[in-house]
PDB file of N, CA and C in Angstrom:
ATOM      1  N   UNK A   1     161.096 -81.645 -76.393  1.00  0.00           N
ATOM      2  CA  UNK A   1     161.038 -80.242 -76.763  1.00  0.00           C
ATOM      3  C   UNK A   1     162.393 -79.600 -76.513  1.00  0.00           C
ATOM      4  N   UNK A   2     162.873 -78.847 -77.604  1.00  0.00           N
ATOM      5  CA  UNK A   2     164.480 -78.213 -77.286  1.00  0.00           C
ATOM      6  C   UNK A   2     163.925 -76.777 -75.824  1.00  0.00           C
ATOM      7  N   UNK A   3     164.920 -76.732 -75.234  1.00  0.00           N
ATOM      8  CA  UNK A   3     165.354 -76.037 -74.214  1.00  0.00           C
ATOM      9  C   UNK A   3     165.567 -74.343 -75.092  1.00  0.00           C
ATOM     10  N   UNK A   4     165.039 -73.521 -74.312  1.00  0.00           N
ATOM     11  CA  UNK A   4     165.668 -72.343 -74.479  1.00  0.00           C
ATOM     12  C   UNK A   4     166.363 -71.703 -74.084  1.00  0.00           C
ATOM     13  N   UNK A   5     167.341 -71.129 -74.206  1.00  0.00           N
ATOM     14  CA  UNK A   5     168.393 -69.964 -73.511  1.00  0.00           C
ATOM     15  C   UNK A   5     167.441 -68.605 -73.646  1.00  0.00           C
ATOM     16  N   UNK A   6     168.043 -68.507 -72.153  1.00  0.00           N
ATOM     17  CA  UNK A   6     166.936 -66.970 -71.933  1.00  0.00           C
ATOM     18  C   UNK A   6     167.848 -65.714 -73.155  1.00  0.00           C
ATOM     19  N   UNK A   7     168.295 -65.962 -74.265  1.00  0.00           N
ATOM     20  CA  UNK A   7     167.934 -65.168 -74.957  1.00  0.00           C
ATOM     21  C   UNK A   7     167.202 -65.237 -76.453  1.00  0.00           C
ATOM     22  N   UNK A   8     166.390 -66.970 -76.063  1.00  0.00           N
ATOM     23  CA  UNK A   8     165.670 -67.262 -76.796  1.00  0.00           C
ATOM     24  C   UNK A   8     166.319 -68.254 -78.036  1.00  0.00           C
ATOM     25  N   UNK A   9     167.335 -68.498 -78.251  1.00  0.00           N
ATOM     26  CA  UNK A   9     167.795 -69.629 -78.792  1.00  0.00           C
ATOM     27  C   UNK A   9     167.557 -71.077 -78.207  1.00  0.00           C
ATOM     28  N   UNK A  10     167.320 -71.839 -79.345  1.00  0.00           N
ATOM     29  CA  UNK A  10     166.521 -72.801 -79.218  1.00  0.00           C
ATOM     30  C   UNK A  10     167.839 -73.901 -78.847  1.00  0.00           C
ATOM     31  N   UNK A  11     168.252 -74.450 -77.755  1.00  0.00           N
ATOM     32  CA  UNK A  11     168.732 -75.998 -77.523  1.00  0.00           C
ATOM     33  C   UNK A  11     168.186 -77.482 -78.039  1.00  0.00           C
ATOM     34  N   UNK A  12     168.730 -77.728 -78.627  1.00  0.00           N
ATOM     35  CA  UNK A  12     168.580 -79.636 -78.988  1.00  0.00           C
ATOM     36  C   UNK A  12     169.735 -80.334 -78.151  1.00  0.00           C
ATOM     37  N   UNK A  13     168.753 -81.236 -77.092  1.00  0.00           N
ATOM     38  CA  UNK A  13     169.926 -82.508 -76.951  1.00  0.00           C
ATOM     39  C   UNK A  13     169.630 -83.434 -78.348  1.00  0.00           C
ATOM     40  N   UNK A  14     170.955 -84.181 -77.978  1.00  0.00           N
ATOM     41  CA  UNK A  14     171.274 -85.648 -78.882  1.00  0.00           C
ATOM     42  C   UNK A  14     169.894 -86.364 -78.920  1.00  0.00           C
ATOM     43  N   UNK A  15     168.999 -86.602 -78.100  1.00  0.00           N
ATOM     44  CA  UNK A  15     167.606 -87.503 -78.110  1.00  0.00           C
ATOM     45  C   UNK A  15     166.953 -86.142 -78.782  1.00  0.00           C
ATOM     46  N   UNK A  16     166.500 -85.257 -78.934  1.00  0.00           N
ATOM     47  CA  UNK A  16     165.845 -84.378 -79.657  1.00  0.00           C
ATOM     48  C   UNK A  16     166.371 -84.732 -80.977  1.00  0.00           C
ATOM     49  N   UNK A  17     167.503 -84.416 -81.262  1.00  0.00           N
ATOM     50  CA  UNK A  17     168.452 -84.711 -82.527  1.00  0.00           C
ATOM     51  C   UNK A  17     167.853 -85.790 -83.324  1.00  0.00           C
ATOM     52  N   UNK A  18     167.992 -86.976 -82.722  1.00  0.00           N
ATOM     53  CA  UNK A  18     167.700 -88.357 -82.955  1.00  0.00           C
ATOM     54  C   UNK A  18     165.984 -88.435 -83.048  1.00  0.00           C
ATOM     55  N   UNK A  19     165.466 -88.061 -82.255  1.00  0.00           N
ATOM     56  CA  UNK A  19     164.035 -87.883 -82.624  1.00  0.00           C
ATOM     57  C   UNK A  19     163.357 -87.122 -84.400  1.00  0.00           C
ATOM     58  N   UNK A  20     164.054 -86.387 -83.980  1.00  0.00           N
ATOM     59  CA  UNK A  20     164.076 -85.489 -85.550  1.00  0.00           C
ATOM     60  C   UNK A  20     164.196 -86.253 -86.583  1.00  0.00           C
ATOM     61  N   UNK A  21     165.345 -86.810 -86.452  1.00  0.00           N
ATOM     62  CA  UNK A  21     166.119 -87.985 -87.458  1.00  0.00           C
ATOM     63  C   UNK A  21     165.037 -88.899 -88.044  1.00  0.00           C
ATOM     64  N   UNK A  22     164.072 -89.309 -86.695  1.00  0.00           N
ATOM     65  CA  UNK A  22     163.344 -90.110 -86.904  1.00  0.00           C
ATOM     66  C   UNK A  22     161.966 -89.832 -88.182  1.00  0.00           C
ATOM     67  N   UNK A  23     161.947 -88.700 -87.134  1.00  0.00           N
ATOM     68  CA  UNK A  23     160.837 -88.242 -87.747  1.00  0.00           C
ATOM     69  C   UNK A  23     160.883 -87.818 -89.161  1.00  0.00           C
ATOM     70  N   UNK A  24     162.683 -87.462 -89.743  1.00  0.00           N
ATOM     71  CA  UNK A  24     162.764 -86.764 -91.438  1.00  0.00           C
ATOM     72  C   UNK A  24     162.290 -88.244 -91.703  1.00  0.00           C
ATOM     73  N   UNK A  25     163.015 -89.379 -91.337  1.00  0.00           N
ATOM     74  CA  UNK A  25     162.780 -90.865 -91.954  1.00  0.00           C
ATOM     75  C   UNK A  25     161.942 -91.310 -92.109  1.00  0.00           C
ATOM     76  N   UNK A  26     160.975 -91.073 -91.373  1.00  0.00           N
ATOM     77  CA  UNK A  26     159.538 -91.859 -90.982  1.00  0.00           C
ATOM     78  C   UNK A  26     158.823 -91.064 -92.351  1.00  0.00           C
ATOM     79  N   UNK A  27     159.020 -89.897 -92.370  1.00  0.00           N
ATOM     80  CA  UNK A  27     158.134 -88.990 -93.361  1.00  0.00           C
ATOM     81  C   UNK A  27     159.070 -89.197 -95.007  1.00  0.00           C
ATOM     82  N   UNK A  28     159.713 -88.942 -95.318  1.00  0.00           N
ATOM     83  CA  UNK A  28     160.333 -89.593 -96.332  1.00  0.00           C
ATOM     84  C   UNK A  28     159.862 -90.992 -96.837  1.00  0.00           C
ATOM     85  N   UNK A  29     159.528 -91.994 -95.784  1.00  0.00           N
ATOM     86  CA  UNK A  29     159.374 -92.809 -96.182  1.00  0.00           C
ATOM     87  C   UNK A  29     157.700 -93.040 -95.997  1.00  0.00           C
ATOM     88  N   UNK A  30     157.152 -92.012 -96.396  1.00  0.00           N
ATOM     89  CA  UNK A  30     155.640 -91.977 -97.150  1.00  0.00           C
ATOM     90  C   UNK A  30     154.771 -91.993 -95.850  1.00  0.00           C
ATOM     91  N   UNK A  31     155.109 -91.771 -94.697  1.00  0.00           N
ATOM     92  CA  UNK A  31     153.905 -91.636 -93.146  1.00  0.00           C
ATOM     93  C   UNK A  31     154.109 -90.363 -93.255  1.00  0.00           C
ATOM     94  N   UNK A  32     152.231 -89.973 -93.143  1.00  0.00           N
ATOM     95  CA  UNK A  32     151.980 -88.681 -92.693  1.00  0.00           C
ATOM     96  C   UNK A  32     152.297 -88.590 -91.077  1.00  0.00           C
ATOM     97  N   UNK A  33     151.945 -87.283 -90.612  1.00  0.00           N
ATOM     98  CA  UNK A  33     152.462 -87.111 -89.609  1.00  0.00           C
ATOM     99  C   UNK A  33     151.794 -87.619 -88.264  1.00  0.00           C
ATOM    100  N   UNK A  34     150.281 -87.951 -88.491  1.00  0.00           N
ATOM    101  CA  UNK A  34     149.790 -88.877 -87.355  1.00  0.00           C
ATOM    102  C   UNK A  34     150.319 -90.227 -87.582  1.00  0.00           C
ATOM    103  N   UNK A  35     150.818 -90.470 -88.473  1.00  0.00           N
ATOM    104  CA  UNK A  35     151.819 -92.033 -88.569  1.00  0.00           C
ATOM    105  C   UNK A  35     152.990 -91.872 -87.723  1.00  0.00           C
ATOM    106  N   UNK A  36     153.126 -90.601 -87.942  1.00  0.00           N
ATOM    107  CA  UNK A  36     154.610 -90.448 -87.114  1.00  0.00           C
ATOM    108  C   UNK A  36     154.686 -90.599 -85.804  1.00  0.00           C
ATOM    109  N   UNK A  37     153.671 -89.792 -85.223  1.00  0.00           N
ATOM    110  CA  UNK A  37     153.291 -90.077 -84.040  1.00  0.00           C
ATOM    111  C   UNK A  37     152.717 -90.728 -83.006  1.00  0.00           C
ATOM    112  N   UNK A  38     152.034 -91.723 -83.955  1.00  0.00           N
ATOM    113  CA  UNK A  38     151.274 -93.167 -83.345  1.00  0.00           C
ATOM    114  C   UNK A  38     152.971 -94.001 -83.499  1.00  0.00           C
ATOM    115  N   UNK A  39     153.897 -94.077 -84.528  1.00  0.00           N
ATOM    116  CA  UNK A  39     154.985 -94.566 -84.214  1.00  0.00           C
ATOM    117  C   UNK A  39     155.789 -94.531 -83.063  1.00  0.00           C
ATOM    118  N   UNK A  40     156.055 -92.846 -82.661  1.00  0.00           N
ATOM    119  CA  UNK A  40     156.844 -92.500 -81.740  1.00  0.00           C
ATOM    120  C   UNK A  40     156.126 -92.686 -80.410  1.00  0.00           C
ATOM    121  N   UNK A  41     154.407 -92.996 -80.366  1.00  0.00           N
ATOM    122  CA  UNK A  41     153.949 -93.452 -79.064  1.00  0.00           C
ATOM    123  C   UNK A  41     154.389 -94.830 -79.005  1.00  0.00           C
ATOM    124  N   UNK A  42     154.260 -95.788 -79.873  1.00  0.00           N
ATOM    125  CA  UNK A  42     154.709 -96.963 -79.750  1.00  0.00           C
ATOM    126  C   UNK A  42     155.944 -97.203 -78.929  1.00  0.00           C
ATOM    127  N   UNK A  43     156.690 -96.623 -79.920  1.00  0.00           N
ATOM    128  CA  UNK A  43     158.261 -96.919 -79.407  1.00  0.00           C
ATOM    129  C   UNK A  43     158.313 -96.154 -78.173  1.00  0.00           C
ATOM    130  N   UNK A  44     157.541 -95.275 -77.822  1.00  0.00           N
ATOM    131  CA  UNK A  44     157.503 -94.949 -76.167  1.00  0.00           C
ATOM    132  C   UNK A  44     157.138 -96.344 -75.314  1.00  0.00           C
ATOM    133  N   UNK A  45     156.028 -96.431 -75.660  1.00  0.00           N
ATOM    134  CA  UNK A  45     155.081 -97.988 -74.826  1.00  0.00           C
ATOM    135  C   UNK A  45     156.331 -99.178 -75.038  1.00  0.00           C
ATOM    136  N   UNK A  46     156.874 -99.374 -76.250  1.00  0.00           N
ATOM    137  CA  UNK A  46     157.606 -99.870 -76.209  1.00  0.00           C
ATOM    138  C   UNK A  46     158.927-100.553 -74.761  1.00  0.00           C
ATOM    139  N   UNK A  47     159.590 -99.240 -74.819  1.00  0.00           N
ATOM    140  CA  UNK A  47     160.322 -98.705 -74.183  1.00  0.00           C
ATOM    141  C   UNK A  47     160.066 -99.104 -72.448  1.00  0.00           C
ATOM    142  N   UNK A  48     159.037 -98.512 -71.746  1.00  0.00           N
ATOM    143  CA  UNK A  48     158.211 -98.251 -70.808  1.00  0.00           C
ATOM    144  C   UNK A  48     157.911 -99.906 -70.360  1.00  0.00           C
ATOM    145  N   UNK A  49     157.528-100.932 -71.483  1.00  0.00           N
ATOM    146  CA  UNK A  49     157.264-102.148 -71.203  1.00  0.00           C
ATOM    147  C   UNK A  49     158.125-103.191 -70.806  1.00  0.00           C
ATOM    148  N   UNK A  50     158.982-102.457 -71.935  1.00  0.00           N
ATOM    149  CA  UNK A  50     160.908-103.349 -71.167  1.00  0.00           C
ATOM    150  C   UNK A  50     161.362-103.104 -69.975  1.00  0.00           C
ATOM    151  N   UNK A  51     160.824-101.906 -69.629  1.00  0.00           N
ATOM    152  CA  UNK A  51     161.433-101.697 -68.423  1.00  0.00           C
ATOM    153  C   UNK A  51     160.622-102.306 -67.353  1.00  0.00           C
ATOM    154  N   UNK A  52     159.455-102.627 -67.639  1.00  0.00           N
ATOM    155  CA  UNK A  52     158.780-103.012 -66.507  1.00  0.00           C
ATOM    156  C   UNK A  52     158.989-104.630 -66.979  1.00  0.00           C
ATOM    157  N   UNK A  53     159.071-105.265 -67.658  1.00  0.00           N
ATOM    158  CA  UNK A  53     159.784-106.584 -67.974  1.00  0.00           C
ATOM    159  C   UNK A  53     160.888-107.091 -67.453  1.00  0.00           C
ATOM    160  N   UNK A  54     161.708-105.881 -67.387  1.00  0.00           N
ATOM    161  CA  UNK A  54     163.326-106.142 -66.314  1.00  0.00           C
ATOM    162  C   UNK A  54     162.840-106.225 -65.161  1.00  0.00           C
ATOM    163  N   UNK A  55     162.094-105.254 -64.929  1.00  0.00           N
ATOM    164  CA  UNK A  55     161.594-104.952 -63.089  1.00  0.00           C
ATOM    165  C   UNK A  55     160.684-106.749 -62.918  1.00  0.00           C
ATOM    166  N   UNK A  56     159.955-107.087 -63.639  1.00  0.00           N
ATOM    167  CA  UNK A  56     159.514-108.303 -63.124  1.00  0.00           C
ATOM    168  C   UNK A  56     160.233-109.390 -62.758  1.00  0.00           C
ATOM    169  N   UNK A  57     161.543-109.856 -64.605  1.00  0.00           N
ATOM    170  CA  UNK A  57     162.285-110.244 -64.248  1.00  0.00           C
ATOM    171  C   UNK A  57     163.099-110.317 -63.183  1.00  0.00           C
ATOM    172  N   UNK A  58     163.471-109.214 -62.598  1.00  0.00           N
ATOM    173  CA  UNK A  58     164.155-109.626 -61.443  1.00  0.00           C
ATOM    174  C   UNK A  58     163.592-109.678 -60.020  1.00  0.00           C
ATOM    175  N   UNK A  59     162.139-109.456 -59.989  1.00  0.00           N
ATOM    176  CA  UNK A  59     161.523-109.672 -59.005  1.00  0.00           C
ATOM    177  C   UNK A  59     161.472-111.729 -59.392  1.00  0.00           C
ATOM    178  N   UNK A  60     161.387-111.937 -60.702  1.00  0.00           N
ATOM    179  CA  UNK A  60     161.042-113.485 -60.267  1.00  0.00           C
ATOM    180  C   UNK A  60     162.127-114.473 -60.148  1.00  0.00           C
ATOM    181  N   UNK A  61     163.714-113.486 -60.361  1.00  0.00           N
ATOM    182  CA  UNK A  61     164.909-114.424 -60.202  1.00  0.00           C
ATOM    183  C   UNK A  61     164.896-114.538 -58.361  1.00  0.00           C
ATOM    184  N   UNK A  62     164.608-112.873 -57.908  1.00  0.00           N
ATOM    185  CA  UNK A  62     164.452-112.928 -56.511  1.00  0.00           C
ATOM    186  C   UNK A  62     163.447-114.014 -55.952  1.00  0.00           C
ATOM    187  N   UNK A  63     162.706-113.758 -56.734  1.00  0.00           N
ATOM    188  CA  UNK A  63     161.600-114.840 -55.881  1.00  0.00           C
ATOM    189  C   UNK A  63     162.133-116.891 -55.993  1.00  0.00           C
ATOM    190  N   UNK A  64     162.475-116.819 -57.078  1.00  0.00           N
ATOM    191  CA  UNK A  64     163.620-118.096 -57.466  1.00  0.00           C
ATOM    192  C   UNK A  64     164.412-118.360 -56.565  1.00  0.00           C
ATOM    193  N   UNK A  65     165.190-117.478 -55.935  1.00  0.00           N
ATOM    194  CA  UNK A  65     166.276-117.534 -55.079  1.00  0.00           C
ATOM    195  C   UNK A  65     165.829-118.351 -53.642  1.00  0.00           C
ATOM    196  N   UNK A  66     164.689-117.047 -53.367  1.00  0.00           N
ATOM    197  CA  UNK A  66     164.222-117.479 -52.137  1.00  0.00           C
ATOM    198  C   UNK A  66     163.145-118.473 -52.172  1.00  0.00           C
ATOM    199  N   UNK A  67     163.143-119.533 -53.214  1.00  0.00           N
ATOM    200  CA  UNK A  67     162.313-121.255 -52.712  1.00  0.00           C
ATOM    201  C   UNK A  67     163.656-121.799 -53.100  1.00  0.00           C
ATOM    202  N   UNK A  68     164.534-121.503 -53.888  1.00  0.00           N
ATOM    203  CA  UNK A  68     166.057-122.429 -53.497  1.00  0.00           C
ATOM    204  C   UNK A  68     166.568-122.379 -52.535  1.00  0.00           C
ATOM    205  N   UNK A  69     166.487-121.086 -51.656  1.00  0.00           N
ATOM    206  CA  UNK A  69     166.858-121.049 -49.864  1.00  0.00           C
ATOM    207  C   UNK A  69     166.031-122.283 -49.161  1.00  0.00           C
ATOM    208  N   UNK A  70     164.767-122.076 -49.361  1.00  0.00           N
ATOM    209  CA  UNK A  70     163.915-122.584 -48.491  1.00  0.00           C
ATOM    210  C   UNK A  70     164.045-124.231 -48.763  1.00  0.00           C
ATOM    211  N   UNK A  71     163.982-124.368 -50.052  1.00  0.00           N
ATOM    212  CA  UNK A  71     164.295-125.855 -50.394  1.00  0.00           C
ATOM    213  C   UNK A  71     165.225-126.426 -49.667  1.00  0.00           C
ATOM    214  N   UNK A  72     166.435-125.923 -49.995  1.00  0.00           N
ATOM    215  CA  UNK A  72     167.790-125.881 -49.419  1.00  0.00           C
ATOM    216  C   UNK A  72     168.028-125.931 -47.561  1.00  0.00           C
ATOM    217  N   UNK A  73     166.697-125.409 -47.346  1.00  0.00           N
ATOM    218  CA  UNK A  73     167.051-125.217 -45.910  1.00  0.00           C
ATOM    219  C   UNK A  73     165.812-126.870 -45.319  1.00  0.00           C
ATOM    220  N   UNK A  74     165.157-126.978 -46.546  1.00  0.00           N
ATOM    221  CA  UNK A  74     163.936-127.806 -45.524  1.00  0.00           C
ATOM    222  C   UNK A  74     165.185-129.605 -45.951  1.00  0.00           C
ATOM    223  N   UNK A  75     165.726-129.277 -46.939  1.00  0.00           N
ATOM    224  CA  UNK A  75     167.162-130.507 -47.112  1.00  0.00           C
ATOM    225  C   UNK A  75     168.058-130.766 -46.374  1.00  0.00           C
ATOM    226  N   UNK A  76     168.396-129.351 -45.672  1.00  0.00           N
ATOM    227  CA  UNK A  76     169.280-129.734 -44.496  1.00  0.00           C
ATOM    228  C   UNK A  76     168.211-129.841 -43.616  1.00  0.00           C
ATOM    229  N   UNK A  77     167.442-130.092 -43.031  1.00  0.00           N
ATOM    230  CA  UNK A  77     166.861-129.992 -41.892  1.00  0.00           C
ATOM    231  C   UNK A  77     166.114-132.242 -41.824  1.00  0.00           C
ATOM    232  N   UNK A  78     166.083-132.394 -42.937  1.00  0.00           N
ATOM    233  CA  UNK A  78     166.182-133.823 -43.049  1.00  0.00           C
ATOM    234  C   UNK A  78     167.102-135.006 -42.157  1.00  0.00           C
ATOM    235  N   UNK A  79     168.560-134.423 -42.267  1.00  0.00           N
ATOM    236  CA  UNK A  79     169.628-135.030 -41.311  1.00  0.00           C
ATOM    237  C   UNK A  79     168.963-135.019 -40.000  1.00  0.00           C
ATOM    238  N   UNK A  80     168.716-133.889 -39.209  1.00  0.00           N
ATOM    239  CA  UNK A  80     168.536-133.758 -37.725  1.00  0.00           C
ATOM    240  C   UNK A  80     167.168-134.179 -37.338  1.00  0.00           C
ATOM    241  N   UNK A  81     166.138-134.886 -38.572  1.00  0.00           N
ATOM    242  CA  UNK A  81     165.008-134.985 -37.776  1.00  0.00           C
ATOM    243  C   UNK A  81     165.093-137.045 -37.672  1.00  0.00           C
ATOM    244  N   UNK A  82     166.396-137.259 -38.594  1.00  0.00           N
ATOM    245  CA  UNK A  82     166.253-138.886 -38.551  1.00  0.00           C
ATOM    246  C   UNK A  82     167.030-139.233 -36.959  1.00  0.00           C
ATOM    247  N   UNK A  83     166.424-140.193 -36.607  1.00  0.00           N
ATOM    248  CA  UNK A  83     166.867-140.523 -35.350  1.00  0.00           C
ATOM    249  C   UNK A  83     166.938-142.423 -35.350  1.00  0.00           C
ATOM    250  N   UNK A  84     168.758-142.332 -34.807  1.00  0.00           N
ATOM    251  CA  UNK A  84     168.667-144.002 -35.362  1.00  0.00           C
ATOM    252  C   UNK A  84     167.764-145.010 -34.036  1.00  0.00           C
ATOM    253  N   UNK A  85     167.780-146.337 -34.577  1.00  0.00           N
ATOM    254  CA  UNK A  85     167.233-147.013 -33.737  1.00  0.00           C
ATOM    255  C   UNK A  85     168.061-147.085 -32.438  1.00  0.00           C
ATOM    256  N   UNK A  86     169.531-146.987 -32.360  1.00  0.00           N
ATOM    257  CA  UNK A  86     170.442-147.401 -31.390  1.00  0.00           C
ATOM    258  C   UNK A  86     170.333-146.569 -30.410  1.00  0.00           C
ATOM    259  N   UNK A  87     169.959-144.716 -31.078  1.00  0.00           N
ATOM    260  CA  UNK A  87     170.080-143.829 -30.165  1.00  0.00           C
ATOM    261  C   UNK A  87     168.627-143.616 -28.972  1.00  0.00           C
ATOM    262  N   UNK A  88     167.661-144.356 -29.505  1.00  0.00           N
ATOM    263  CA  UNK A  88     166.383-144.393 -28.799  1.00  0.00           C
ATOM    264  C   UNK A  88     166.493-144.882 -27.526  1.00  0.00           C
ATOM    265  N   UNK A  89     166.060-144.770 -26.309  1.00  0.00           N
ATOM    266  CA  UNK A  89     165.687-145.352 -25.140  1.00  0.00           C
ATOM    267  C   UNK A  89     165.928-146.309 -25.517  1.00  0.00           C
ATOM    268  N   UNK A  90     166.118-147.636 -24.274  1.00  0.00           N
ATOM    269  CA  UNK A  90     165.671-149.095 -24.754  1.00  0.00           C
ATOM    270  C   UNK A  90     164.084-149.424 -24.589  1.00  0.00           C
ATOM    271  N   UNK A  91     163.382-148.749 -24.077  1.00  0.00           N
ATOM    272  CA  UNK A  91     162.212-149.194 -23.734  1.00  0.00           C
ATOM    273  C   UNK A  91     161.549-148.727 -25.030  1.00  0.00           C
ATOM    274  N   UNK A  92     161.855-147.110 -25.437  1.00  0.00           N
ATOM    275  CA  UNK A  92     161.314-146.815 -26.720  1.00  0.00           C
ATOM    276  C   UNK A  92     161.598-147.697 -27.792  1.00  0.00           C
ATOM    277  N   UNK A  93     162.919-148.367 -27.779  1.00  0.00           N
ATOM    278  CA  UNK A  93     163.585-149.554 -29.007  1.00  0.00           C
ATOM    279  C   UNK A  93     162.528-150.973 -28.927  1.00  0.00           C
ATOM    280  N   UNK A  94     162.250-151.078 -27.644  1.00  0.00           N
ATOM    281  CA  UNK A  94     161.653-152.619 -27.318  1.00  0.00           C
ATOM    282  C   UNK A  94     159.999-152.480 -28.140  1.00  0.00           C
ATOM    283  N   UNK A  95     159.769-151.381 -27.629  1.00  0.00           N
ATOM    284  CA  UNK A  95     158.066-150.874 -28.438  1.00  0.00           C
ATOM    285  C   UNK A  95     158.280-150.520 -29.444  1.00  0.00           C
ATOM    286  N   UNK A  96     159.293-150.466 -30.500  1.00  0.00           N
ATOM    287  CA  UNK A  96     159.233-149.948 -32.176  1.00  0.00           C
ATOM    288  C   UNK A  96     159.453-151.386 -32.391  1.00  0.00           C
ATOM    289  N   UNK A  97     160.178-152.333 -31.534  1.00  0.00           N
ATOM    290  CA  UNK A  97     160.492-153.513 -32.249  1.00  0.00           C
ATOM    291  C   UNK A  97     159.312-154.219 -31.836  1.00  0.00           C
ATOM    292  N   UNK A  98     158.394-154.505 -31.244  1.00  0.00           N
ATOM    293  CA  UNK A  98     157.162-155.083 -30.744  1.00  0.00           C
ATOM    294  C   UNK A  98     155.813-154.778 -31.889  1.00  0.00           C
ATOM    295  N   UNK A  99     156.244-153.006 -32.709  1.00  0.00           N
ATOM    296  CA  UNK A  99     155.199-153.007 -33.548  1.00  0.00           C
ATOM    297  C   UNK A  99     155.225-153.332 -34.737  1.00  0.00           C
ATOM    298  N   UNK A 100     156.664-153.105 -35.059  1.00  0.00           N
ATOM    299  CA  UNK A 100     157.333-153.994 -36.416  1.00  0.00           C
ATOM    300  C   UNK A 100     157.629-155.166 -36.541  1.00  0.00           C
ATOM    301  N   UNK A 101     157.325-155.749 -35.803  1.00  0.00           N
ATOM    302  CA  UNK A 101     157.734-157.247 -35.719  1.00  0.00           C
ATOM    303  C   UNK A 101     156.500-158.155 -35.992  1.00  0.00           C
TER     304      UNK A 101
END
């Protein structure tokens, strides 16, 4: 809706402008005016859906990130849980070699 100046002149922004635009086009090109406006709800919903499409998107790159952390972290954590045979007790070495043998 254009803006008024309190001495009653009517303001258009550029998206009013462009809306208009739409609307000479839409009607020119043979839509009555509830065509026009089931259009311009569309391209609202439109609009409204992308944005919540970005917002998911980057909730699921975030969420991506953090099981490549976790991956990443349960990979390093592989090194420190192997323990060689040499470093074991000998008594613990004598009983791994007694059950494998």
């Amino acid at each position: 809706m254009p803006y008024r100046t309190p001495g009653g002149t009517r303001r258009y922004s550029q998206e009013d402008l462009n809306r208009l635009a739409l609307i000479q086009e839409l009607t020119e090109q043979g839509l009555n005016l509830e065509g026009v406006k089931k259009v311009l709800e569309l391209r609202e919903r439109v609009v409204k859906l992308e944005k919540e499409l970005s917002g998911v998107k980057e909730d699921l790159t975030a969420a991506e990130d953090q099981v490549d952390r976790e991956i990443a972290k349960v990979h390093r954590s592989y090194r420190r849980d192997i323990i060689l045979r040499r470093q074991l007790h000998p008594d613990v070495r004598r009983r791994l070699n007694d059950l494998f043998e």
